[in-house]
Protein backbone atom coordinates (compact mmCIF):
# COMPACT_ATOMS: atom_id res chain seq x y z
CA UNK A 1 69.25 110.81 82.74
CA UNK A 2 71.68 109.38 85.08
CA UNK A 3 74.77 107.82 84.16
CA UNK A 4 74.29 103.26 85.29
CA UNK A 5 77.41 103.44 87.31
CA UNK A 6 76.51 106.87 89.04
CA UNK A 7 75.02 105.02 92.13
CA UNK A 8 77.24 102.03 91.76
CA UNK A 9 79.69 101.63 94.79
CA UNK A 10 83.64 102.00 93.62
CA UNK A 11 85.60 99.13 92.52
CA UNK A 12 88.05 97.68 95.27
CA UNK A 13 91.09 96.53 94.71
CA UNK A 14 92.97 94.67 97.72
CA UNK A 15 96.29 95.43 96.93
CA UNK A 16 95.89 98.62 96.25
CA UNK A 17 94.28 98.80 99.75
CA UNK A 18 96.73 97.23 101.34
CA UNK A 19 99.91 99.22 99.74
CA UNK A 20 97.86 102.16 100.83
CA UNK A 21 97.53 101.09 104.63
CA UNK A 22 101.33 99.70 104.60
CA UNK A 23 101.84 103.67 102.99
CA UNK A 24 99.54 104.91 105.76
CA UNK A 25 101.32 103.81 108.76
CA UNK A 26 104.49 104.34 107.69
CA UNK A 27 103.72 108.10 106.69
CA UNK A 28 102.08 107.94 110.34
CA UNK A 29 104.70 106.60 112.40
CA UNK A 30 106.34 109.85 111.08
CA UNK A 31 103.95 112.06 112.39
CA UNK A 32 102.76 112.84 109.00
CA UNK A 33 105.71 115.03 108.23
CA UNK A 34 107.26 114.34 104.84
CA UNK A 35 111.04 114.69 105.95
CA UNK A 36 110.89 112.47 108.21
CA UNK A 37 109.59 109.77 106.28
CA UNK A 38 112.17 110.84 103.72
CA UNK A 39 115.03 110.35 106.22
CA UNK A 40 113.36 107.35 107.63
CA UNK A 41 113.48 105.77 103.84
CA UNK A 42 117.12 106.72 102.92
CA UNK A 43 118.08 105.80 106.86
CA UNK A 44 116.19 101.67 105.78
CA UNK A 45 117.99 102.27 102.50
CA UNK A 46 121.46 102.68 103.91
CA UNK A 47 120.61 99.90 106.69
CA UNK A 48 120.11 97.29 103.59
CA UNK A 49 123.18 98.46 101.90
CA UNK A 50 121.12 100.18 99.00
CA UNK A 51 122.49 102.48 97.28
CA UNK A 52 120.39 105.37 95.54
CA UNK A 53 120.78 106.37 92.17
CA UNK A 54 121.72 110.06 91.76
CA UNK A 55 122.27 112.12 88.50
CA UNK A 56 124.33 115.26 88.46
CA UNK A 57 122.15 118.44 88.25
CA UNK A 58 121.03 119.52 84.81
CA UNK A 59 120.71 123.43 84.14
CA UNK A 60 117.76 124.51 81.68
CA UNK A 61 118.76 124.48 78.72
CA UNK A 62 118.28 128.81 77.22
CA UNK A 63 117.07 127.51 74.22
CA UNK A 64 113.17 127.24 73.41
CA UNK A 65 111.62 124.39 73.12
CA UNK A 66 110.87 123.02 69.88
């Protein structure tokens, strides 16, 4: 017994489509390498005077968790 929606084409959405073709090209335009598009981001970031949020660095904790 198959399940109804089995053969049933996918649901579209076409905003997610279009935040993942806007997340395409940029990831492209950086030859698909992941620090680039990082310093690419924090470069647009600094351009626009934005300011990321950073926390200081939090050891583990020795104690198991409860």
């Amino acid at each position: 017994m198959k399940h109804p929606q089995q053969d049933a084409e996918p649901w579209k959405d076409e905003i997610v489509a279009e935040v993942r073709a806007a997340r395409e090209q940029l990831f492209a335009a950086c030859d698909h390498d992941l620090k680039k598009l990082a310093a690419r981001l924090r470069q647009t970031e600094r351009a626009h005077g934005r300011v990321p949020v950073t926390y200081p660095k939090r050891e583990p904790s020795k104690e198991p968790a409860a």
